[in-house]
N, C-alpha and C. Protein backbone atom coordinates (compact mmCIF):
# COMPACT_ATOMS: atom_id res chain seq x y z
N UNK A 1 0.86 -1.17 0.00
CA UNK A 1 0.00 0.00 0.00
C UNK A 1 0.90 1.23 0.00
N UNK A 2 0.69 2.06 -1.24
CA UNK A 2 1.79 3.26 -1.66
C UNK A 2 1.00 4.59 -0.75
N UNK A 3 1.43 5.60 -0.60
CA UNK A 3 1.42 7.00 -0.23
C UNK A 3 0.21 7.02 -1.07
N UNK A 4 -1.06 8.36 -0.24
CA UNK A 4 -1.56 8.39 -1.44
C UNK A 4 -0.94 9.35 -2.47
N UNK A 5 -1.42 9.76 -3.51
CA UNK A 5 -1.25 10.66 -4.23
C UNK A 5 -2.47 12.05 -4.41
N UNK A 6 -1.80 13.40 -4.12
CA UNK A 6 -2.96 14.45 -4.45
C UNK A 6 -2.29 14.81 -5.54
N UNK A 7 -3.57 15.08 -6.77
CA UNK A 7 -3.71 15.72 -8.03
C UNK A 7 -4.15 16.97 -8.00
N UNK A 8 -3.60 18.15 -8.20
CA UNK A 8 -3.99 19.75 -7.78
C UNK A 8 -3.87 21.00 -8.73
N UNK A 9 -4.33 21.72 -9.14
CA UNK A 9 -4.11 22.97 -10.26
C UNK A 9 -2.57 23.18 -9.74
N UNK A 10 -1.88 22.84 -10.05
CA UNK A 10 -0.42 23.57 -9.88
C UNK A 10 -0.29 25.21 -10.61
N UNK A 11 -1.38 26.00 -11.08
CA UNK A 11 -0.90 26.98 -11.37
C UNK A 11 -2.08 27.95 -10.17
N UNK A 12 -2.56 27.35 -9.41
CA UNK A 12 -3.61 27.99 -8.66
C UNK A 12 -3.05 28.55 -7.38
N UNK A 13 -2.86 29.99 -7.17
CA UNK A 13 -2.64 30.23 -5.65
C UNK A 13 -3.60 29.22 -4.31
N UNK A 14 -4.96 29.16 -4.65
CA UNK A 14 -5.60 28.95 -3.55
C UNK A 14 -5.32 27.53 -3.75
N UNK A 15 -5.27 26.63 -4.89
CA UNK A 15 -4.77 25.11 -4.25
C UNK A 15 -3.34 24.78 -3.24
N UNK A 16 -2.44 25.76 -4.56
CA UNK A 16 -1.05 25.71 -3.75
C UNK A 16 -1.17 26.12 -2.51
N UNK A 17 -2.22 26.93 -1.89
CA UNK A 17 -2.03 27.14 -0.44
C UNK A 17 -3.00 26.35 0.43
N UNK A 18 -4.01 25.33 -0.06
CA UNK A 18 -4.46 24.00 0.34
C UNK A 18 -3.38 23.02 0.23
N UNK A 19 -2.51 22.68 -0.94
CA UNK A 19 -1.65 21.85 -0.18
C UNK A 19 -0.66 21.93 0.55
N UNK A 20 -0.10 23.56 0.88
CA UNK A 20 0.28 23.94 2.15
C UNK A 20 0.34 23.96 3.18
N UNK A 21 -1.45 23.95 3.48
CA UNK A 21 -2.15 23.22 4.71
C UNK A 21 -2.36 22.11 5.20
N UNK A 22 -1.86 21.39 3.95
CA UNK A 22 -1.83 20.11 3.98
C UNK A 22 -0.61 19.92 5.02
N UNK A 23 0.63 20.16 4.14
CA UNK A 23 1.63 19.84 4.43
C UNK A 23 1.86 20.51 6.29
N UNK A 24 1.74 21.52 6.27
CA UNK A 24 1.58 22.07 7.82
C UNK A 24 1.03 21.02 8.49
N UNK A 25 -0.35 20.71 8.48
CA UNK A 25 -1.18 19.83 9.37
C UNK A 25 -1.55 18.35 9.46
N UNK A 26 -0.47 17.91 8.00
CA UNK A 26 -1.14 16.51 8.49
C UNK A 26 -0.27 15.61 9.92
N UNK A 27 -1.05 14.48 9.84
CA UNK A 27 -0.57 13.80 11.22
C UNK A 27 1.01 13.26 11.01
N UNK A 28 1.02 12.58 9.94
CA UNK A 28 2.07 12.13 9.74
C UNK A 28 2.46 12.32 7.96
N UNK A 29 3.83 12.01 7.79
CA UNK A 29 3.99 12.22 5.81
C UNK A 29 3.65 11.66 5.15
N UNK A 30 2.27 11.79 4.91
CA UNK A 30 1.24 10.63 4.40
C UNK A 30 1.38 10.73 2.64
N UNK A 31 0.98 12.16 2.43
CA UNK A 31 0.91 12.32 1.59
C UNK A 31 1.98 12.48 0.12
N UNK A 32 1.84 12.11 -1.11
CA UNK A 32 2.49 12.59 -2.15
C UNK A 32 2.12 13.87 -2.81
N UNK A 33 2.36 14.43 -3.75
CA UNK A 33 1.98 15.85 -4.22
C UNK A 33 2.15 16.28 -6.05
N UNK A 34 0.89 16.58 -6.71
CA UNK A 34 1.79 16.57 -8.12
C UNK A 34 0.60 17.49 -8.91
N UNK A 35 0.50 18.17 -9.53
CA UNK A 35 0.10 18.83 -10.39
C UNK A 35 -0.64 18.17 -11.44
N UNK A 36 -2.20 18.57 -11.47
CA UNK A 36 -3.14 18.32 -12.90
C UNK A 36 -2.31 17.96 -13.75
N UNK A 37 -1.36 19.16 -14.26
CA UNK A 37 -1.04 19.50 -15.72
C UNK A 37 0.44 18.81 -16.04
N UNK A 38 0.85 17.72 -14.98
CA UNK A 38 2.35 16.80 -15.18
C UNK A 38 1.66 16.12 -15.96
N UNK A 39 3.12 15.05 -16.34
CA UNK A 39 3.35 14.07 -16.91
C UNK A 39 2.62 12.62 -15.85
N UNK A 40 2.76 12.86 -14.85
CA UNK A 40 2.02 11.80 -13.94
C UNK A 40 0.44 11.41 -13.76
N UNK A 41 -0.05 13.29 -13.97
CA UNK A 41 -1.54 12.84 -14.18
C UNK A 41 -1.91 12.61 -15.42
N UNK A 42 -0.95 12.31 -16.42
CA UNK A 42 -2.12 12.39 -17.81
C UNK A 42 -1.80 10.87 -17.92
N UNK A 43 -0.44 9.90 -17.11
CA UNK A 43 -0.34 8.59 -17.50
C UNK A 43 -1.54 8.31 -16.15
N UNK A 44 -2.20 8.57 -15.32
CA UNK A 44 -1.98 8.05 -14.08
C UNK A 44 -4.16 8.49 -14.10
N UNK A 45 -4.12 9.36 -14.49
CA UNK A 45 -5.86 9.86 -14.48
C UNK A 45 -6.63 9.91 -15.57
N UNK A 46 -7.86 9.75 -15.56
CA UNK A 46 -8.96 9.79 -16.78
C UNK A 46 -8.28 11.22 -17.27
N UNK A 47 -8.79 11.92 -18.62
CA UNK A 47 -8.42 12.66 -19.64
C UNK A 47 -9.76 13.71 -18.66
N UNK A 48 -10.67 13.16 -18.76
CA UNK A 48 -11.59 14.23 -18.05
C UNK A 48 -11.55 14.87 -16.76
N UNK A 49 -10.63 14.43 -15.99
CA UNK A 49 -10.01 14.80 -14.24
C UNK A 49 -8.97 15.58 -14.71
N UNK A 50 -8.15 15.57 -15.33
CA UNK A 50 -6.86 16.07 -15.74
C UNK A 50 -7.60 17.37 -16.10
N UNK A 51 -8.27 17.40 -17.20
CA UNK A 51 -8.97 18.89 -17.74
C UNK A 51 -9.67 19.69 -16.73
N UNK A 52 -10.31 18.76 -15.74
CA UNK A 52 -11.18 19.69 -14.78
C UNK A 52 -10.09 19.57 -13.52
N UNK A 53 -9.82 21.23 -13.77
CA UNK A 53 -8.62 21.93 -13.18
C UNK A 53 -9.21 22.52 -11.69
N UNK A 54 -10.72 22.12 -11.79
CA UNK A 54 -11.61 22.58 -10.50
C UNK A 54 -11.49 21.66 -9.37
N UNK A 55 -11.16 20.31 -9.72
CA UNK A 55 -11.06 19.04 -9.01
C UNK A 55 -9.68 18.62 -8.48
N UNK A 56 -9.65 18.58 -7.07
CA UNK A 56 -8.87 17.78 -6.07
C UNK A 56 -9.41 16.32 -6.25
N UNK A 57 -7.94 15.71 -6.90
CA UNK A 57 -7.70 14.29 -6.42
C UNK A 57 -6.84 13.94 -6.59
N UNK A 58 -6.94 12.94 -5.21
CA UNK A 58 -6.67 12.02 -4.58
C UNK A 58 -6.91 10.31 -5.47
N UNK A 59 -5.47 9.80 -5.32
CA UNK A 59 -5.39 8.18 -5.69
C UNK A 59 -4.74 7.46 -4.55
N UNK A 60 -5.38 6.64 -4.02
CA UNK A 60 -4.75 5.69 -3.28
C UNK A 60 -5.04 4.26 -3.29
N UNK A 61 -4.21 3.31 -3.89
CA UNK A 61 -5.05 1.89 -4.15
C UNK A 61 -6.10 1.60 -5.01
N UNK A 62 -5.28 2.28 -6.29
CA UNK A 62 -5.68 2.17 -7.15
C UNK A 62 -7.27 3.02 -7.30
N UNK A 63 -7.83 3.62 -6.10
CA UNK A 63 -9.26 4.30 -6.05
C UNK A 63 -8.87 5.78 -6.04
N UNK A 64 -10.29 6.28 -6.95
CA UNK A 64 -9.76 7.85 -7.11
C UNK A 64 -10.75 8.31 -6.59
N UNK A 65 -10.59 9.50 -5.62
CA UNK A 65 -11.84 10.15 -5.01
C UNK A 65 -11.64 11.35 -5.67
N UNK A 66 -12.59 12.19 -5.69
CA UNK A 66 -12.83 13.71 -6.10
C UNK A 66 -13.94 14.48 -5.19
N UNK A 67 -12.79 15.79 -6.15
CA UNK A 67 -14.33 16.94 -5.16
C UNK A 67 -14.26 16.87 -3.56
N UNK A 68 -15.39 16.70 -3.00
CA UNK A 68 -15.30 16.67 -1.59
C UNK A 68 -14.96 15.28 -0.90
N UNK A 69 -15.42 13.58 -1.82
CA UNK A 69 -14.96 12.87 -1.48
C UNK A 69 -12.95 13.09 -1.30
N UNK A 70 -12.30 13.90 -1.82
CA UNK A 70 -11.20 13.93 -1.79
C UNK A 70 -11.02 14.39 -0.67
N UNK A 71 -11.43 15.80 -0.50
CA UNK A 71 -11.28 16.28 0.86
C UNK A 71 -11.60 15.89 1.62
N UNK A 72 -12.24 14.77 2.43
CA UNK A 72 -12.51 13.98 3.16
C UNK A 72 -11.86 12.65 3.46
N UNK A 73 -11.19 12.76 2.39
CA UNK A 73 -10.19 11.05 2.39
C UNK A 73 -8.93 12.72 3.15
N UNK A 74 -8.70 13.24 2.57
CA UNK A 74 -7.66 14.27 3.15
C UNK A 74 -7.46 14.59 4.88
N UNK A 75 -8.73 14.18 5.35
CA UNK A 75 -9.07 15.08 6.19
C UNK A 75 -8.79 14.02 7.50
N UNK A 76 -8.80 12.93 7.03
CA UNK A 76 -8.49 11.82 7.72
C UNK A 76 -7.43 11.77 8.74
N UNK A 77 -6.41 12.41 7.58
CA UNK A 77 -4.66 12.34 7.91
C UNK A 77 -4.40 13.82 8.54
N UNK A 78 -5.03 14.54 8.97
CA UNK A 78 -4.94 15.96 9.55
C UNK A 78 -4.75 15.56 11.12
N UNK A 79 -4.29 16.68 11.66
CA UNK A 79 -4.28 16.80 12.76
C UNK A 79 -5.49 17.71 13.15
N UNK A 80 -5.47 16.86 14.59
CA UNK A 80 -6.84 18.23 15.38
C UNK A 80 -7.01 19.06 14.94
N UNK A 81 -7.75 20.12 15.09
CA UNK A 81 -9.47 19.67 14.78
C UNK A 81 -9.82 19.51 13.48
N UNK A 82 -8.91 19.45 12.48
CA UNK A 82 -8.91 19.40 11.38
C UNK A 82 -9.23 18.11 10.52
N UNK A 83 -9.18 16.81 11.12
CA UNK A 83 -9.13 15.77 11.22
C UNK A 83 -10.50 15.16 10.84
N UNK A 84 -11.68 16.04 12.01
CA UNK A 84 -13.12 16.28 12.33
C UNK A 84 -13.75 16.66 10.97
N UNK A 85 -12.96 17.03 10.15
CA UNK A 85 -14.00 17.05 8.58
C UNK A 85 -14.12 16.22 8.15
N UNK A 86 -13.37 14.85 8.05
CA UNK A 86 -13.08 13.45 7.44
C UNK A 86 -15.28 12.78 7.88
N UNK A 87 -15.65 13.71 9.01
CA UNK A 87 -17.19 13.43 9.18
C UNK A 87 -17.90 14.07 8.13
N UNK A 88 -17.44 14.85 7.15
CA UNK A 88 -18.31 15.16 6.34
C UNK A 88 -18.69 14.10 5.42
N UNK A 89 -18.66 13.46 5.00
CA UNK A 89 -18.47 12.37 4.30
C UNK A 89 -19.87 11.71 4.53
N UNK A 90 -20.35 11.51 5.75
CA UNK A 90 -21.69 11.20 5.75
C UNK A 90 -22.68 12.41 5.19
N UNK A 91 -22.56 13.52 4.80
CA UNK A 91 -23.38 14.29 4.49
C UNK A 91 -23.70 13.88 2.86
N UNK A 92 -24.62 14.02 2.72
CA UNK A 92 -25.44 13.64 0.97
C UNK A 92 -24.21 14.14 -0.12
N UNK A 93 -23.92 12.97 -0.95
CA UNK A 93 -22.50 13.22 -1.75
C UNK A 93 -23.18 14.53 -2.41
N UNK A 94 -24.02 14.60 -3.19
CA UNK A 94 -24.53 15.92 -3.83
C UNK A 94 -24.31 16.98 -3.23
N UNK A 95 -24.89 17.25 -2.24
CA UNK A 95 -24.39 18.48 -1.34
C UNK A 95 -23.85 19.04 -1.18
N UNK A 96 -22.53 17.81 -0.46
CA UNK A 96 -20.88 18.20 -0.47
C UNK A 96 -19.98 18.57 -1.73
N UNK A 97 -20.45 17.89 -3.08
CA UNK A 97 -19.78 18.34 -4.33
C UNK A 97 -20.57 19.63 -4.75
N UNK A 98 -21.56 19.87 -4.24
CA UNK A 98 -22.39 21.53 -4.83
C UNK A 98 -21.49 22.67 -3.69
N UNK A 99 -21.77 22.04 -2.47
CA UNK A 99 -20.72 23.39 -1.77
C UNK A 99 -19.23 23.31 -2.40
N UNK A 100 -18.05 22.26 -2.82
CA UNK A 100 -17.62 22.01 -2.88
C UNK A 100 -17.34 22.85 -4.73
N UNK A 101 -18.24 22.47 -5.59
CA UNK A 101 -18.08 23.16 -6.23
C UNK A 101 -18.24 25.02 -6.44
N UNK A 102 -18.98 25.40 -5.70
CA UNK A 102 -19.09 27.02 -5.32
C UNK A 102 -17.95 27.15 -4.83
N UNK A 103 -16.97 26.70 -4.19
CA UNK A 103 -15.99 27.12 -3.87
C UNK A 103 -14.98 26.93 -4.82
N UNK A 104 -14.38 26.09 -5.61
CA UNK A 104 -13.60 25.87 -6.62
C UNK A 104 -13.89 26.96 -7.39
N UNK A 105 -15.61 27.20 -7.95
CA UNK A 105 -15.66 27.89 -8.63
C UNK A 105 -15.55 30.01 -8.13
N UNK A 106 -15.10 30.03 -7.32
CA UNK A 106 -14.94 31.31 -6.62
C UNK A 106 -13.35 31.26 -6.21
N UNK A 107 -12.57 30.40 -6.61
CA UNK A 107 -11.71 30.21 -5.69
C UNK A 107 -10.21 31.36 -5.73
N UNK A 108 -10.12 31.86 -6.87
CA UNK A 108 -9.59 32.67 -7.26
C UNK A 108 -10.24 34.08 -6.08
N UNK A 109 -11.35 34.30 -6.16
CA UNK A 109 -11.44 35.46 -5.33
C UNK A 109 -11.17 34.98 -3.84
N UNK A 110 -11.04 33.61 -3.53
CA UNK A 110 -11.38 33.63 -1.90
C UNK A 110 -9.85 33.32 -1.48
N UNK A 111 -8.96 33.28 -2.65
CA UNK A 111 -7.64 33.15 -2.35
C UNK A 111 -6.74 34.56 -1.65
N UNK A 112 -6.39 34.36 -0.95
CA UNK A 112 -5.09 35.16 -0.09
C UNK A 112 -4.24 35.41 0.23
N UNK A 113 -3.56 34.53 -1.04
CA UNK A 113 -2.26 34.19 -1.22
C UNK A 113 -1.77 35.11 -1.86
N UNK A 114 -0.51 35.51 -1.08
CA UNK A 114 0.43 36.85 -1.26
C UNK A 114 0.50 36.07 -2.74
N UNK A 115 1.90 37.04 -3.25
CA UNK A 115 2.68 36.69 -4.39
C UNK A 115 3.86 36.12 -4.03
N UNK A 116 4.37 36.03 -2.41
CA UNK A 116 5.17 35.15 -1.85
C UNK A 116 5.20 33.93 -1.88
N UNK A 117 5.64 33.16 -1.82
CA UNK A 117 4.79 31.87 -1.56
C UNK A 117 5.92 31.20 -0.51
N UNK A 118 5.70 30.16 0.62
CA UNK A 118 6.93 29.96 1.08
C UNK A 118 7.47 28.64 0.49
N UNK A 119 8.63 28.26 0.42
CA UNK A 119 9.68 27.79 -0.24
C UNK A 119 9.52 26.50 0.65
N UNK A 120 9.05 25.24 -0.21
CA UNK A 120 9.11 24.08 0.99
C UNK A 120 10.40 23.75 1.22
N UNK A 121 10.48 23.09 2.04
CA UNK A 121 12.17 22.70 2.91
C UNK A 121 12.08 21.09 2.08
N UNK A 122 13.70 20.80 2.20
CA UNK A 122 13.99 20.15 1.83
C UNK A 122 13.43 18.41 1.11
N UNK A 123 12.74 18.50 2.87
CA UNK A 123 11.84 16.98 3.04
C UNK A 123 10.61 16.93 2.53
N UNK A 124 9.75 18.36 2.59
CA UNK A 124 9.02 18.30 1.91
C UNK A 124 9.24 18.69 0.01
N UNK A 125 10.08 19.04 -0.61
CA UNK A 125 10.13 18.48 -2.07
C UNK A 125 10.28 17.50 -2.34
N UNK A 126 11.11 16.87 -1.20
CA UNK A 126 10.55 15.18 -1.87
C UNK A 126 9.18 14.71 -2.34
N UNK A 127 8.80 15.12 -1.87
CA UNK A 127 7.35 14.40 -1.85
C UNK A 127 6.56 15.40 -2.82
N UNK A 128 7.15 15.94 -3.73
CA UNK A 128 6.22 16.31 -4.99
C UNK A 128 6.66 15.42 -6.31
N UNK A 129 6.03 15.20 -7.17
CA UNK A 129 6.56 14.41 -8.17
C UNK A 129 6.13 15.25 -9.02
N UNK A 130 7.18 15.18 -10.14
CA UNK A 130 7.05 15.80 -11.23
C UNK A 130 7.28 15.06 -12.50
């Protein structure tokens, strides 16, 4: 059983600073890291996930979650209280992919990301694939 893998707009401030948060909060180095628009997601994901640049995913064992199922497989591996979203998941899948999409689709304005960005350390570039 491999790391999972997150699939993410690599040209998006507000993802790059979701998997930031990632990297800050999860429990342990669970995760891998790689960009929609590599060479990894176009051998590795449907042609239609790759294009929809709105969608977080997640592969682990061979299963691909999206949308909010992603963020919820995510949410697993967080630390306190952050962890506590991995309960969304019982909420009506529709629901969660309609809030889920209002936000993707706004996401550019709800982003707050300087033009800085901080520079991951060492241990964490490992863990992006390109």
């Amino acid at each position: 059983m491999g790391k999972p893998i997150l699939f993410y707009d690599g040209d998006c401030g507000f993802c790059s600073a979701a998997v930031q948060f990632i990297l800050d909060h999860e429990a342990n180095e669970c995760f891998l890291f790689t960009p929609l628009q590599g060479e990894l997601a176009a051998r590795e994901l449907p042609t239609k996930l790759v294009k929809d640049l709105n969608t977080f995913v997640v592969k682990h064992d061979h299963v691909l979650y999206t949308k909010a199922q992603a963020v919820f497989f995510v949410a697993r591996y967080l630390n306190k209280p952050y962890c506590y979203m991995h309960f969304g998941r019982y909420v009506p899948i529709a629901l969660s992919n309609r809030i889920y999409d209002i936000v993707a689709k706004n996401r550019d304005s709800l982003s707050k990301v300087s033009k800085m960005c901080k520079i991951p350390s060492e241990q964490e570039r490992k863990r992006f694939i390109h």
